[in-house]
C-alpha atoms as a PDB file:
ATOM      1  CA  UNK A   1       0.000   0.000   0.000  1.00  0.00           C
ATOM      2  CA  UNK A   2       2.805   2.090   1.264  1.00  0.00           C
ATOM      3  CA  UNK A   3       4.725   1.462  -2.244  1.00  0.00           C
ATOM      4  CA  UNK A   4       1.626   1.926  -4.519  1.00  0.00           C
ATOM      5  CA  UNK A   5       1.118   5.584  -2.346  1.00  0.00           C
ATOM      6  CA  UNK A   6       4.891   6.482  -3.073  1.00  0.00           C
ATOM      7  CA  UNK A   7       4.418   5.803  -6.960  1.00  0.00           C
ATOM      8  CA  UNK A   8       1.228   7.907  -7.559  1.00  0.00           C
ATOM      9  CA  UNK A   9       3.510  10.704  -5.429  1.00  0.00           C
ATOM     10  CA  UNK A  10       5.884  10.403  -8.016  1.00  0.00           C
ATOM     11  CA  UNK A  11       3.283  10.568 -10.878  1.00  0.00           C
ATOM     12  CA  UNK A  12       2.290  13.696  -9.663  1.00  0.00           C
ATOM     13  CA  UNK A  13       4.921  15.304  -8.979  1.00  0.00           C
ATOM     14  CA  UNK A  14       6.568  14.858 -12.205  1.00  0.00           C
ATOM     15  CA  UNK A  15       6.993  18.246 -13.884  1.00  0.00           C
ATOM     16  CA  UNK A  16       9.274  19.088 -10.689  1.00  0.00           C
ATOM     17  CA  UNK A  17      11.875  16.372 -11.549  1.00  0.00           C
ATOM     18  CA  UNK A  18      13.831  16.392 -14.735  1.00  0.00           C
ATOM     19  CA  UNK A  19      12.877  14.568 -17.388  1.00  0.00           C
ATOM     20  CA  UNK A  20      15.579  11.783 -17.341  1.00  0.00           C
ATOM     21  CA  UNK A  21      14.649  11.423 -13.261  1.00  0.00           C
ATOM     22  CA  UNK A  22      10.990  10.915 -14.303  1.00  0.00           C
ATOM     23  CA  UNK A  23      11.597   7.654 -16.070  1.00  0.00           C
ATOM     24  CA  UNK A  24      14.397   5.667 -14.385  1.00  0.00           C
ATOM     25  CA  UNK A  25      11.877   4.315 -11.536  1.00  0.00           C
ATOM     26  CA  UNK A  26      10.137   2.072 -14.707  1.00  0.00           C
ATOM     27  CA  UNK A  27      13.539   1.699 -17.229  1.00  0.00           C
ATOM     28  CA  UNK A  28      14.201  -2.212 -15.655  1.00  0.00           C
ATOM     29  CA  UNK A  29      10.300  -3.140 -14.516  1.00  0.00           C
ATOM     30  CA  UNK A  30       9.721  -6.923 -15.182  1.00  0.00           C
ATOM     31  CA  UNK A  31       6.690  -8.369 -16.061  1.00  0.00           C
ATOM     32  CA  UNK A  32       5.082 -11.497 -14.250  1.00  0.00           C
ATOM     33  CA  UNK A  33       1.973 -13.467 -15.196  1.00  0.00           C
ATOM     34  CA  UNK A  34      -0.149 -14.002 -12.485  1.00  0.00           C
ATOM     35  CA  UNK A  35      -3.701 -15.723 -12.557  1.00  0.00           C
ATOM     36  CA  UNK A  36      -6.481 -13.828  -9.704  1.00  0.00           C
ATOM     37  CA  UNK A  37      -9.518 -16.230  -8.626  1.00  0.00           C
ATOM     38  CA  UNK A  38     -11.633 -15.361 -11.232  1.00  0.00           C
ATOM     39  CA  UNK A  39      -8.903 -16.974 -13.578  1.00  0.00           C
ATOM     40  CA  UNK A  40      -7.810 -13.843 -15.086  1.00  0.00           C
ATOM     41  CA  UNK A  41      -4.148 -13.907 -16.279  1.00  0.00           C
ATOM     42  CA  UNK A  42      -2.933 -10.248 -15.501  1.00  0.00           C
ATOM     43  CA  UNK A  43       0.536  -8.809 -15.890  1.00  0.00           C
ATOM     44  CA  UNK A  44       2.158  -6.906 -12.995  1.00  0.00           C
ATOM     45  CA  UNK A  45       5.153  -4.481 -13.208  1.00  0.00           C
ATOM     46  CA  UNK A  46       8.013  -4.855 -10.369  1.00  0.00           C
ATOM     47  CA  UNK A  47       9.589  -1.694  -9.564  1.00  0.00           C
ATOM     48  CA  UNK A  48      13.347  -2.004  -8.495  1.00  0.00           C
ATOM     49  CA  UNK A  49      12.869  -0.889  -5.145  1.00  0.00           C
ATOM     50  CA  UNK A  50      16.740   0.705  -5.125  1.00  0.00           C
ATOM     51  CA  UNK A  51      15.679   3.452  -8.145  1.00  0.00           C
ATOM     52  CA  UNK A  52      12.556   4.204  -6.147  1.00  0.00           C
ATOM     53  CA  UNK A  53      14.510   5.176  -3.124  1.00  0.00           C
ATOM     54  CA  UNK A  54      16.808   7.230  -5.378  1.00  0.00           C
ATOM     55  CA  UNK A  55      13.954   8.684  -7.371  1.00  0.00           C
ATOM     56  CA  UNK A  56      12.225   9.487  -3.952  1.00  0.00           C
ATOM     57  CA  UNK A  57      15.442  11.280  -2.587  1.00  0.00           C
ATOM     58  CA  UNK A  58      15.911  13.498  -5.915  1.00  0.00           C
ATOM     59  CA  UNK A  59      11.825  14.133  -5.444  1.00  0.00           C
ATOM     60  CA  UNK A  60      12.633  15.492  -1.779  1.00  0.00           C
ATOM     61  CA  UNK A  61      15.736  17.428  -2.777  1.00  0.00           C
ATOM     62  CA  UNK A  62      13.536  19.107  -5.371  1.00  0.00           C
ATOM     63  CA  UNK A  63      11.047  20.210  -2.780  1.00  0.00           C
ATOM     64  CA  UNK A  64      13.719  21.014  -0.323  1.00  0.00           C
ATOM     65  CA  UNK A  65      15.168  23.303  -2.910  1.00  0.00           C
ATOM     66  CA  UNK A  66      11.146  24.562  -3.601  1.00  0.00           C
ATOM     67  CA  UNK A  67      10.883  25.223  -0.252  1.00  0.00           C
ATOM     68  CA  UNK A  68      14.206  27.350   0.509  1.00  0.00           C
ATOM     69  CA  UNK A  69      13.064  29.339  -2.941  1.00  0.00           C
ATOM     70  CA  UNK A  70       9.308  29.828  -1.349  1.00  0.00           C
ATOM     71  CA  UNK A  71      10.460  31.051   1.916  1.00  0.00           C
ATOM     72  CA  UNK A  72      12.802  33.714   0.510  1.00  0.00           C
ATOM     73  CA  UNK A  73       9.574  34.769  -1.672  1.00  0.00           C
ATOM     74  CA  UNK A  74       7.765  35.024   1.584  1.00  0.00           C
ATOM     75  CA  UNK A  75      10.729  37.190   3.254  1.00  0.00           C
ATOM     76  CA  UNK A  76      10.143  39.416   0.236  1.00  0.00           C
ATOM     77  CA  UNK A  77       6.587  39.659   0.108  1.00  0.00           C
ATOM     78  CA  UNK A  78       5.920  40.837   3.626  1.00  0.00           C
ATOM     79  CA  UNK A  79       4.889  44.086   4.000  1.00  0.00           C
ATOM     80  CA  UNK A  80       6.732  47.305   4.872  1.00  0.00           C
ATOM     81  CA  UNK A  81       6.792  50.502   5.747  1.00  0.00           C
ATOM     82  CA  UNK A  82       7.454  51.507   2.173  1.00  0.00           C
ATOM     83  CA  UNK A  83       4.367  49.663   1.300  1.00  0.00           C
ATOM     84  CA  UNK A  84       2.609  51.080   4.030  1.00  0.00           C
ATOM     85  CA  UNK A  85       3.352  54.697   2.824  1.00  0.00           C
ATOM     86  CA  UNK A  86       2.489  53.802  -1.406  1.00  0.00           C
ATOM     87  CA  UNK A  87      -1.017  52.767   0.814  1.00  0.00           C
ATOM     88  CA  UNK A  88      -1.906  55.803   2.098  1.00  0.00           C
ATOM     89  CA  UNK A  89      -0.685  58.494  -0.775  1.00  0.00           C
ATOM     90  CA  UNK A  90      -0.917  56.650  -3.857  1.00  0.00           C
ATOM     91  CA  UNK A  91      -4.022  56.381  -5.720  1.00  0.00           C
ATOM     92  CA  UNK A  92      -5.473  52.889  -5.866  1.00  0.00           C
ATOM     93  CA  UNK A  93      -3.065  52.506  -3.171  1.00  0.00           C
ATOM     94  CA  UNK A  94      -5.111  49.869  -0.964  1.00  0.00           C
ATOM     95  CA  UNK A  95      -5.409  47.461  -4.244  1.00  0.00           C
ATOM     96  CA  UNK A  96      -1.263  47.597  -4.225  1.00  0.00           C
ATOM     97  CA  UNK A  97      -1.676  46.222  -0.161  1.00  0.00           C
ATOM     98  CA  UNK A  98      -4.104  43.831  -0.797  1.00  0.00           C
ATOM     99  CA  UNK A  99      -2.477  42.673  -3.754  1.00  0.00           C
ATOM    100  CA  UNK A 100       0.659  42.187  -2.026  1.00  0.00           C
ATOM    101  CA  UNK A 101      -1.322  40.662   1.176  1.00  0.00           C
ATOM    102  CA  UNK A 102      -2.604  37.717  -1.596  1.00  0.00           C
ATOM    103  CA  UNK A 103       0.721  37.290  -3.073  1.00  0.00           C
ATOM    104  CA  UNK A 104       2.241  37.017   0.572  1.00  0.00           C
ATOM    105  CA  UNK A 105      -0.426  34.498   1.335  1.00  0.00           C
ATOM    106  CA  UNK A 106      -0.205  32.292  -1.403  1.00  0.00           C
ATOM    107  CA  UNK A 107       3.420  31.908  -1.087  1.00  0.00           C
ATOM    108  CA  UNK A 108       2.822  31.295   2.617  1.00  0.00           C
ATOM    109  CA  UNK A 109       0.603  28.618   1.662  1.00  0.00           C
ATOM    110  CA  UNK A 110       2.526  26.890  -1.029  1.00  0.00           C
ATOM    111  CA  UNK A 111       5.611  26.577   1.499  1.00  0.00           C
ATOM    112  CA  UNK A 112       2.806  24.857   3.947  1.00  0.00           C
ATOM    113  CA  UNK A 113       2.008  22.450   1.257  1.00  0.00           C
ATOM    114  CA  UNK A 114       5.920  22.004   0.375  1.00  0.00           C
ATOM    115  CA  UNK A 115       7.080  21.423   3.254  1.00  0.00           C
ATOM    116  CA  UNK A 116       3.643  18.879   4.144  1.00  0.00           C
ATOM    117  CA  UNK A 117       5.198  17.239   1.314  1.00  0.00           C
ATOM    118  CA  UNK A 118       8.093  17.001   2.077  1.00  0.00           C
ATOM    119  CA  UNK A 119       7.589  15.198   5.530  1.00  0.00           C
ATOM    120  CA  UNK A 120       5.379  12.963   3.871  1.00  0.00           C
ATOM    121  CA  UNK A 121       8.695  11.892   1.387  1.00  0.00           C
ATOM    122  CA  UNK A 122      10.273  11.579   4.543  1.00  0.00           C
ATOM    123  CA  UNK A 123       8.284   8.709   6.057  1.00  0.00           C
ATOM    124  CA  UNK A 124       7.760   6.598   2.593  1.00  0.00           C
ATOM    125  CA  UNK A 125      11.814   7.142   2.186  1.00  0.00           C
ATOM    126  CA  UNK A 126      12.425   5.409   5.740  1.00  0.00           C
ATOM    127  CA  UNK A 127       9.611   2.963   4.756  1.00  0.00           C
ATOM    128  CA  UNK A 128      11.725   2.101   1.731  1.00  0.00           C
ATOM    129  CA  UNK A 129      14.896   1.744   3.117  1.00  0.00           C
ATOM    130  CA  UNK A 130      13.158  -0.493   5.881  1.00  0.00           C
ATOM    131  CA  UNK A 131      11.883  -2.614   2.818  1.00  0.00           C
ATOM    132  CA  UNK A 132      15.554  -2.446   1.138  1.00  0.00           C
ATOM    133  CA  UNK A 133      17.108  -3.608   4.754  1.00  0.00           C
ATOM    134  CA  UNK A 134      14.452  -6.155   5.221  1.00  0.00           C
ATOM    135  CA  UNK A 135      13.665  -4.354   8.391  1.00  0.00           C
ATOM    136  CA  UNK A 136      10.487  -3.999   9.927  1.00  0.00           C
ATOM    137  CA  UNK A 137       8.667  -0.572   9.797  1.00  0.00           C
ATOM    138  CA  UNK A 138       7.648   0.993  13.400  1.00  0.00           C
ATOM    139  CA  UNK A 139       5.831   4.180  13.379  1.00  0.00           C
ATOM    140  CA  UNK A 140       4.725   6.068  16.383  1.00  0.00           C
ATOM    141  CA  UNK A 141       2.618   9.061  15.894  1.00  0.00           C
ATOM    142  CA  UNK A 142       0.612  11.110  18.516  1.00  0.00           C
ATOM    143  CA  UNK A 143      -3.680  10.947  18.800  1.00  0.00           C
END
């Protein structure tokens, strides 16, 4: 479940990778028959495990990088006094503030969702290493 949760991540998170990243998880899948109870012959794709982890980490590192670019944009964005003063003389003044207010919340809230994302690569990298290593997976998280 765990794996099958990591791949769709990867799927849609695509246009952040480049595009040689993108397709190394699938360049050595391997196809097995297998026969369900109905008696339907369906083909399955393996995924090396080992490129998944390294496709994963390159996934994270992109977002890592997204995130150190968003916060910078939110440093930016905040207002000042300068902003404060084009306010109150400038005409059309107040559409300048809240124009900057929006783009100062939407960056806020794309480096929410970054970095959400980027603990979430987190766990299903230590749940693929655990796989790699044979190791069982032990996760504690508070109520």
């Amino acid at each position: 479940m765990l794996l099958c949760v990591v791949i769709f991540s990867l799927f849609i998170h695509k246009q952040i990778l480049a595009e040689e990243s993108r397709g190394n998880v699938l360049k050595k899948e391997v196809k097995t028959k297998s026969i369900n109870q109905s008696g339907f012959i369906f083909d399955l794709q393996k995924v090396d495990p080992k490129l998944l982890a390294d496709d994963v980490e390159k996934l994270k590192g992109a977002f890592i990088e997204r995130q150190s670019k968003l916060r910078l944009q939110v440093e930016d964005k905040k207002l000042g006094a300068g902003d404060a003063i084009i306010a109150v003389i400038m005409p059309g003044g107040l559409f300048y503030a809240g124009y900057r207010k929006q783009e100062l919340e939407q960056a806020k809230s794309d480096l929410t969702a970054v970095t959400e994302e980027i603990v979430e690569l987190s766990i299903d990298l230590i749940a693929l290493q655990n796989q790699l290593a044979d190791r069982p997976l032990i996760l504690a998280q508070r109520p």
